[in-house]
Protein backbone atom coordinates (compact mmCIF):
# COMPACT_ATOMS: atom_id res chain seq x y z
CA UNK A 1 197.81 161.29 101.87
CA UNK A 2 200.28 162.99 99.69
CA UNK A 3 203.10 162.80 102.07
CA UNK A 4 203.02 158.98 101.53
CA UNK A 5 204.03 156.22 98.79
CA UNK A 6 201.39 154.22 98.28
CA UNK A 7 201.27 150.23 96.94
CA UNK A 8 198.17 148.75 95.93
CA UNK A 9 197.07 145.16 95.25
CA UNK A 10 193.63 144.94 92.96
CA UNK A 11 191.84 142.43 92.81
CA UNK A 12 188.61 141.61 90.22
CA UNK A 13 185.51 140.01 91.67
CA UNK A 14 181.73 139.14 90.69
CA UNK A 15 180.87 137.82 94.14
CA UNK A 16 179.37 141.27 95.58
CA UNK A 17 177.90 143.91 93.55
CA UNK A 18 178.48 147.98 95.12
CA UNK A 19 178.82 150.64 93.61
CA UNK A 20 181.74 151.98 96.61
CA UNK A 21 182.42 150.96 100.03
CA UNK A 22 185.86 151.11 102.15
CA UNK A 23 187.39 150.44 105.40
CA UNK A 24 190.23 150.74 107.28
CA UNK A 25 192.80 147.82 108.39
CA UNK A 26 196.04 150.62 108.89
CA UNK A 27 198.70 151.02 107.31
CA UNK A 28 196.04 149.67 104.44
CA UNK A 29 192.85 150.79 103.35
CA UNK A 30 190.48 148.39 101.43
CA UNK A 31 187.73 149.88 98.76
CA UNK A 32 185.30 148.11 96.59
CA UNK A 33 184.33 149.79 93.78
CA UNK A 34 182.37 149.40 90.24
CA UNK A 35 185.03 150.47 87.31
CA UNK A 36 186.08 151.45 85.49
CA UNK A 37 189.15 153.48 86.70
CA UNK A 38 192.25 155.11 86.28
CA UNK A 39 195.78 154.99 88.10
CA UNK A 40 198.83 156.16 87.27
CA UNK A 41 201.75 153.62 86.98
CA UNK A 42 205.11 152.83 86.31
CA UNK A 43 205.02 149.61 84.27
CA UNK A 44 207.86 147.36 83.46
CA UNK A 45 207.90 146.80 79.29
CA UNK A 46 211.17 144.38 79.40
CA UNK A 47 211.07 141.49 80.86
CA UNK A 48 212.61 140.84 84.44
CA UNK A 49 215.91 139.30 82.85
CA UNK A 50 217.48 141.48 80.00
CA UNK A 51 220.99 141.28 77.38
CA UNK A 52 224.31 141.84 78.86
CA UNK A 53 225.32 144.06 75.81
CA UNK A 54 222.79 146.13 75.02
CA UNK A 55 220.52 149.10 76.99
CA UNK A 56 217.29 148.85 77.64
CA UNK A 57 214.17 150.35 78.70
CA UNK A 58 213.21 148.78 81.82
CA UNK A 59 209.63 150.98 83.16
CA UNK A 60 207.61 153.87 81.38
CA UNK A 61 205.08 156.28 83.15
CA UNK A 62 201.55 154.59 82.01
CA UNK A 63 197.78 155.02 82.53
CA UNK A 64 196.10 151.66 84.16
CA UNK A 65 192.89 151.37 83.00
CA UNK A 66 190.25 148.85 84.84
CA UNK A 67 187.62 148.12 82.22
CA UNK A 68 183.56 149.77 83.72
CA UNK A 69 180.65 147.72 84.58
CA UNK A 70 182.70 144.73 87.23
CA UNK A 71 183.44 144.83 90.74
CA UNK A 72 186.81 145.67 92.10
CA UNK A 73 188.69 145.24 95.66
CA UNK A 74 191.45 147.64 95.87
CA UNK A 75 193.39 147.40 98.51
CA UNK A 76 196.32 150.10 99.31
CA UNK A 77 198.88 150.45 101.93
CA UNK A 78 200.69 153.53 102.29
CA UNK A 79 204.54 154.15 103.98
CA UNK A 80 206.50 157.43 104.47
CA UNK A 81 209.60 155.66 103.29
CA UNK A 82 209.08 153.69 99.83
CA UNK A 83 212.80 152.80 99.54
CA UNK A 84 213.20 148.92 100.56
CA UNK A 85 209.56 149.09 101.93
CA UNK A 86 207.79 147.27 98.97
CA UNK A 87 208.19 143.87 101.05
CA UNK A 88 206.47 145.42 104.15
CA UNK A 89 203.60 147.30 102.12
CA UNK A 90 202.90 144.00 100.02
CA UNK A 91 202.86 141.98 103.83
CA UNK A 92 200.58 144.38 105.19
CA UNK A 93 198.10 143.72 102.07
CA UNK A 94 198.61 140.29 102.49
CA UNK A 95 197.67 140.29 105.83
CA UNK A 96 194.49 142.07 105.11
CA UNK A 97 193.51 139.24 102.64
CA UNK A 98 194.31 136.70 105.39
CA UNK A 99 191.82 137.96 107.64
CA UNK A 100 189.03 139.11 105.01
CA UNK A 101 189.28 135.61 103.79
CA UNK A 102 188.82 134.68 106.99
CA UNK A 103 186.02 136.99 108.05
CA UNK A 104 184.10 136.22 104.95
CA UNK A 105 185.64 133.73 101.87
CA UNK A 106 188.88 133.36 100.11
CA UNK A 107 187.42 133.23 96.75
CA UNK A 108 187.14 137.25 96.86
CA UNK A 109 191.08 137.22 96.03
CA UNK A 110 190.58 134.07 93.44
CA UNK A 111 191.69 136.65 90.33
CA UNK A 112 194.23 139.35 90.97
CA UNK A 113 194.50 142.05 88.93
CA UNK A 114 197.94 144.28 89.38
CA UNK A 115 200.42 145.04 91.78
CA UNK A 116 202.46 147.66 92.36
CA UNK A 117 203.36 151.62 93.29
CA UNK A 118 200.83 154.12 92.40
CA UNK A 119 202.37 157.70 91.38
CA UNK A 120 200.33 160.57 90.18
CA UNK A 121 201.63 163.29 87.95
CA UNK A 122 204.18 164.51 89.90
CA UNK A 123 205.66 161.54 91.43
CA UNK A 124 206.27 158.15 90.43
CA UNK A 125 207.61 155.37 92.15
CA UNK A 126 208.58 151.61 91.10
CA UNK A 127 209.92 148.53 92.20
CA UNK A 128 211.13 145.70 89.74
CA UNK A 129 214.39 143.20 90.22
CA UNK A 130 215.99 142.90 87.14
CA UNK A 131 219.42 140.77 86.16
CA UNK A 132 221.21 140.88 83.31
CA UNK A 133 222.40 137.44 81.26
CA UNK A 134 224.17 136.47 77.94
CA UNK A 135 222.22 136.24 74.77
CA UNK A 136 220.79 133.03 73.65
CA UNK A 137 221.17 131.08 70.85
CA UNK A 138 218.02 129.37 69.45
CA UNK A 139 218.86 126.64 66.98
CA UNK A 140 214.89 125.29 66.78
CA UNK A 141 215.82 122.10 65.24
CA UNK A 142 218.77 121.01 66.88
CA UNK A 143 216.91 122.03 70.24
CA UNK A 144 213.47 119.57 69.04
CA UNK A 145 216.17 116.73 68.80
CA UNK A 146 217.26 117.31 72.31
CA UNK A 147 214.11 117.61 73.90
CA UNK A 148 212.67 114.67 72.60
CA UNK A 149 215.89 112.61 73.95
CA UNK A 150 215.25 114.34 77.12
CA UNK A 151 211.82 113.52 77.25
CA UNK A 152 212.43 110.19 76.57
CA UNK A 153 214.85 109.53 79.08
CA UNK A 154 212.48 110.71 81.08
CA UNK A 155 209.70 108.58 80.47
CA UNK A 156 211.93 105.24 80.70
CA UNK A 157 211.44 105.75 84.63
CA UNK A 158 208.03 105.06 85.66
CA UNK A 159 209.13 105.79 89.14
CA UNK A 160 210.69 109.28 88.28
CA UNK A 161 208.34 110.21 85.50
CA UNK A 162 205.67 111.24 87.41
CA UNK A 163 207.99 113.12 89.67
CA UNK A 164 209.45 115.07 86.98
CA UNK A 165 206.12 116.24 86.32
CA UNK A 166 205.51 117.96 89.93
CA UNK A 167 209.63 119.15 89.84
CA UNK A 168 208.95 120.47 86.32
CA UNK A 169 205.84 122.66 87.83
CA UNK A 170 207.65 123.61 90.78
CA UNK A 171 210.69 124.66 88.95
CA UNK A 172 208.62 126.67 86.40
CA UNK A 173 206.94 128.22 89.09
CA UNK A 174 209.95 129.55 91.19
CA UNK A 175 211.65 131.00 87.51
CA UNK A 176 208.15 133.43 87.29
CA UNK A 177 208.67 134.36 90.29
CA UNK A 178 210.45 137.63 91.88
CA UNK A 179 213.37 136.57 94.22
CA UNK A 180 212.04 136.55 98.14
CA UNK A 181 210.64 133.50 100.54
CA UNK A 182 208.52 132.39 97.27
CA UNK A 183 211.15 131.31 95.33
CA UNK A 184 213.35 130.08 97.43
CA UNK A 185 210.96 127.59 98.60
CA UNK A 186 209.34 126.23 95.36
CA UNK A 187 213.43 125.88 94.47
CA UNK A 188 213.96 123.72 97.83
CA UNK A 189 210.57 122.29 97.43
CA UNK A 190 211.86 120.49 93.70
CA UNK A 191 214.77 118.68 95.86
CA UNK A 192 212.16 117.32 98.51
CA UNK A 193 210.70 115.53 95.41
CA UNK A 194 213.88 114.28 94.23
CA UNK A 195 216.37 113.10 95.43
CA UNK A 196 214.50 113.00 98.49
CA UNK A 197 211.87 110.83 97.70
CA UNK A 198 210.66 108.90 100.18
CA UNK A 199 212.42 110.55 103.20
CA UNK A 200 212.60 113.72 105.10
CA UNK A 201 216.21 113.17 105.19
CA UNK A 202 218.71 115.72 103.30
CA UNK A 203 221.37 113.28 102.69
CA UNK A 204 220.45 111.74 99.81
CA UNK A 205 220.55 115.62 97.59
CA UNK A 206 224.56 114.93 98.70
CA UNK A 207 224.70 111.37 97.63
CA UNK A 208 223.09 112.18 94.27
CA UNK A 209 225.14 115.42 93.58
CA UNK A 210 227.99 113.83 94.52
CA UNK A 211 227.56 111.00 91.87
CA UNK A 212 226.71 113.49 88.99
CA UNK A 213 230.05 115.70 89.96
CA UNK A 214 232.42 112.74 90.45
CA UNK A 215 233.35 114.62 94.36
CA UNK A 216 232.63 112.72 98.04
CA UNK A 217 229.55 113.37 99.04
CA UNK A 218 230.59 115.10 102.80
CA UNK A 219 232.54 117.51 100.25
CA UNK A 220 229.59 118.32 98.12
CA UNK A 221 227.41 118.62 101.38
CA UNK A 222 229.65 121.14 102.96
CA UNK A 223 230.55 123.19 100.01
CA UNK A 224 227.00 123.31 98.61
CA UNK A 225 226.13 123.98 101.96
CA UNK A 226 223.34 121.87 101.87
CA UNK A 227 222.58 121.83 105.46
CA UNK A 228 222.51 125.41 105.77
CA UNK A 229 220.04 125.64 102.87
CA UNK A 230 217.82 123.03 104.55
CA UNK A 231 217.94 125.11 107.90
CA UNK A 232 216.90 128.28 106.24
CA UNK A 233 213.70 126.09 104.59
CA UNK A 234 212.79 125.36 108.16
CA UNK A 235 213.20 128.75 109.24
CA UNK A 236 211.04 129.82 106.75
CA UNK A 237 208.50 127.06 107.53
CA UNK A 238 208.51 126.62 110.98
CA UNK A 239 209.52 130.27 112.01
CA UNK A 240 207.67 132.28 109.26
CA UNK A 241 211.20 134.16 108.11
CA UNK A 242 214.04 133.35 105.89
CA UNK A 243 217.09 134.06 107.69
CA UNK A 244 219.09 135.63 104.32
CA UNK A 245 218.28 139.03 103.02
CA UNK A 246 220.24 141.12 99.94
CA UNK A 247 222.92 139.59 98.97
CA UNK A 248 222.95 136.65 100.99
CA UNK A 249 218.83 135.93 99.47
CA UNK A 250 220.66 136.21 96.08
CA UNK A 251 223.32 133.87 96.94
CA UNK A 252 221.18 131.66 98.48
CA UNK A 253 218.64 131.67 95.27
CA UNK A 254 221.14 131.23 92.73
CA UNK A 255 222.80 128.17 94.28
CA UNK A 256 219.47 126.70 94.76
CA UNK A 257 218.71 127.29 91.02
CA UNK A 258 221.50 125.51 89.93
CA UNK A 259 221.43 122.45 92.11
CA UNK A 260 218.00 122.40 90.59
CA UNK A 261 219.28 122.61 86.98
CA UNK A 262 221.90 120.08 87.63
CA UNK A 263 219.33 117.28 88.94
CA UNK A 264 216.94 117.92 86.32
CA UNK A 265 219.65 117.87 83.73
CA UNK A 266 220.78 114.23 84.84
CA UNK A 267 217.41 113.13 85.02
CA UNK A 268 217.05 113.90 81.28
CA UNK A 269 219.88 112.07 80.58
CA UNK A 270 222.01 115.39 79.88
CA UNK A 271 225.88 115.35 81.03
CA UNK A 272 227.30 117.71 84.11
CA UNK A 273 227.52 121.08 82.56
CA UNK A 274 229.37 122.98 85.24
CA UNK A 275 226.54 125.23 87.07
CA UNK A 276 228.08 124.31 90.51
CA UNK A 277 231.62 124.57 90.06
CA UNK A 278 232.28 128.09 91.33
CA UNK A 279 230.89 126.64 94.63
CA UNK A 280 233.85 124.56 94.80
CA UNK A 281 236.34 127.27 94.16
CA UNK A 282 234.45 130.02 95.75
CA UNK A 283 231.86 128.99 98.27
CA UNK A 284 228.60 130.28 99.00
CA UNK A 285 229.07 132.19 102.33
CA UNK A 286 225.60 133.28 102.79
């Protein structure tokens, strides 16, 4: 075992009561245990987006410690390679869940506990995406004046109201989490709410874009390669893979996040801001 990397899911649960039991699903093995226990980690103390202009510590070595006296399923799956592999180790888990969950209930995996690389003393091993970004400026009451204007434009649409509420969630969601299939789809997934309401038709994300940025709506189509986007949501969907990896995910991801931003910014009654015009000088190729 200590030729490989290994990259462990744990998850906390009351439902069944051993002291230690394990199997084997390979490349992952699953063990329930009573804690408490110790790994050894790397664990990221900054947050996943950090300052432009300033170092910082992204991961330190750390001891996890699972508190004694509750019931644990850990669940590790181990590669010769840990370089780009964290995607296949954290599939391979996920597959085991599928099929426990299947075998015997899904409310085993209701509460998880960490994720990640174990190391040991000698060797440690991490995975994290991290961006960098501009400072912000937080001016607390000028910001409580906007909000509330936003809000209340908001709430002047009964129709859109209660749609802002599910975009909101969805939006939220897909900024918590890590760039990958995830993401991208709780991103699409605000769209289908609005300005697709009603209709599993694309066109009218064009038509509405094309009214908040003042351009034809086959230009804002094509160059915010809308159709594209929609074909890799289906891909995902239908085919169980997004067809963009690397760059191409980030591309994708980032476009996605600001036809998001612009949307929801007109919807509050906020004015075009400019997240999309780079698209329109320098087009998204992915």
């Amino acid at each position: 075992m200590a030729d490989y990397f290994r990259f462990m899911k744990l998850y906390w649960t009351e439902l069944i009561h051993v002291s230690f039991d394990k199997l084997i699903v390979d490349p992952v093995r699953v063990e329930v245990f009573r804690g408490p226990r110790k790994y050894d980690v790397l664990e990221r103390v900054s947050p996943p987006v950090v300052p432009s202009d300033r170092e910082t510590i992204i991961v330190q070595a750390q001891t996890l410690e699972v508190p004694g006296d509750r019931t644990y399923i850990e669940l590790v799956a181990r590669t010769k390679e840990a370089t780009g592999n964290r995607q296949y180790c954290e599939d391979q888990i996920d597959r085991v869940v599928a099929n426990i969950s299947a075998q015997l209930s899904p409310n085993l995996f209701a509460q998880e506990m960490w994720r990640g690389w174990l190391g040991d003393h000698q060797r440690f091993m991490g995975g994290f995406w991290l961006m960098r970004s501009q400072g912000i400026e937080f001016e607390a009451a000028k910001l409580q004046n906007a909000l509330r204007a936003f809000q209340r434009a908001i709430e002047s649409s009964v129709e859109l109201n209660p749609r802002f509420t599910l975009m909101a969630k969805l939006f939220s969601r897909a900024l918590s989490t890590p760039p990958g299939e995830e993401r991208f789809l709780w991103l699409w997934t605000v769209l289908e709410v609005f300005p697709m309401k009603d209709t599993s038709n694309i066109q009218p994300i064009s038509d509405y874009l094309a009214n908040v940025l003042a351009r034809p709506a086959k230009e804002v189509k094509e160059q915010l390669m809308i159709g594209k986007l929609f074909g890799a949501r289906c891909a995902l969907v239908h085919d169980g893979k997004l067809p963009c990896e690397g760059q191409d995910l980030a591309g994708a991801l980032n476009l996605l996040e600001a036809i998001d931003l612009t949307v929801l910014r007109s919807l509050g009654g906020l004015p075009y801001s400019g997240e999309l015009d780079t698209s329109f000088t320098e087009p998204y190729q992915g």
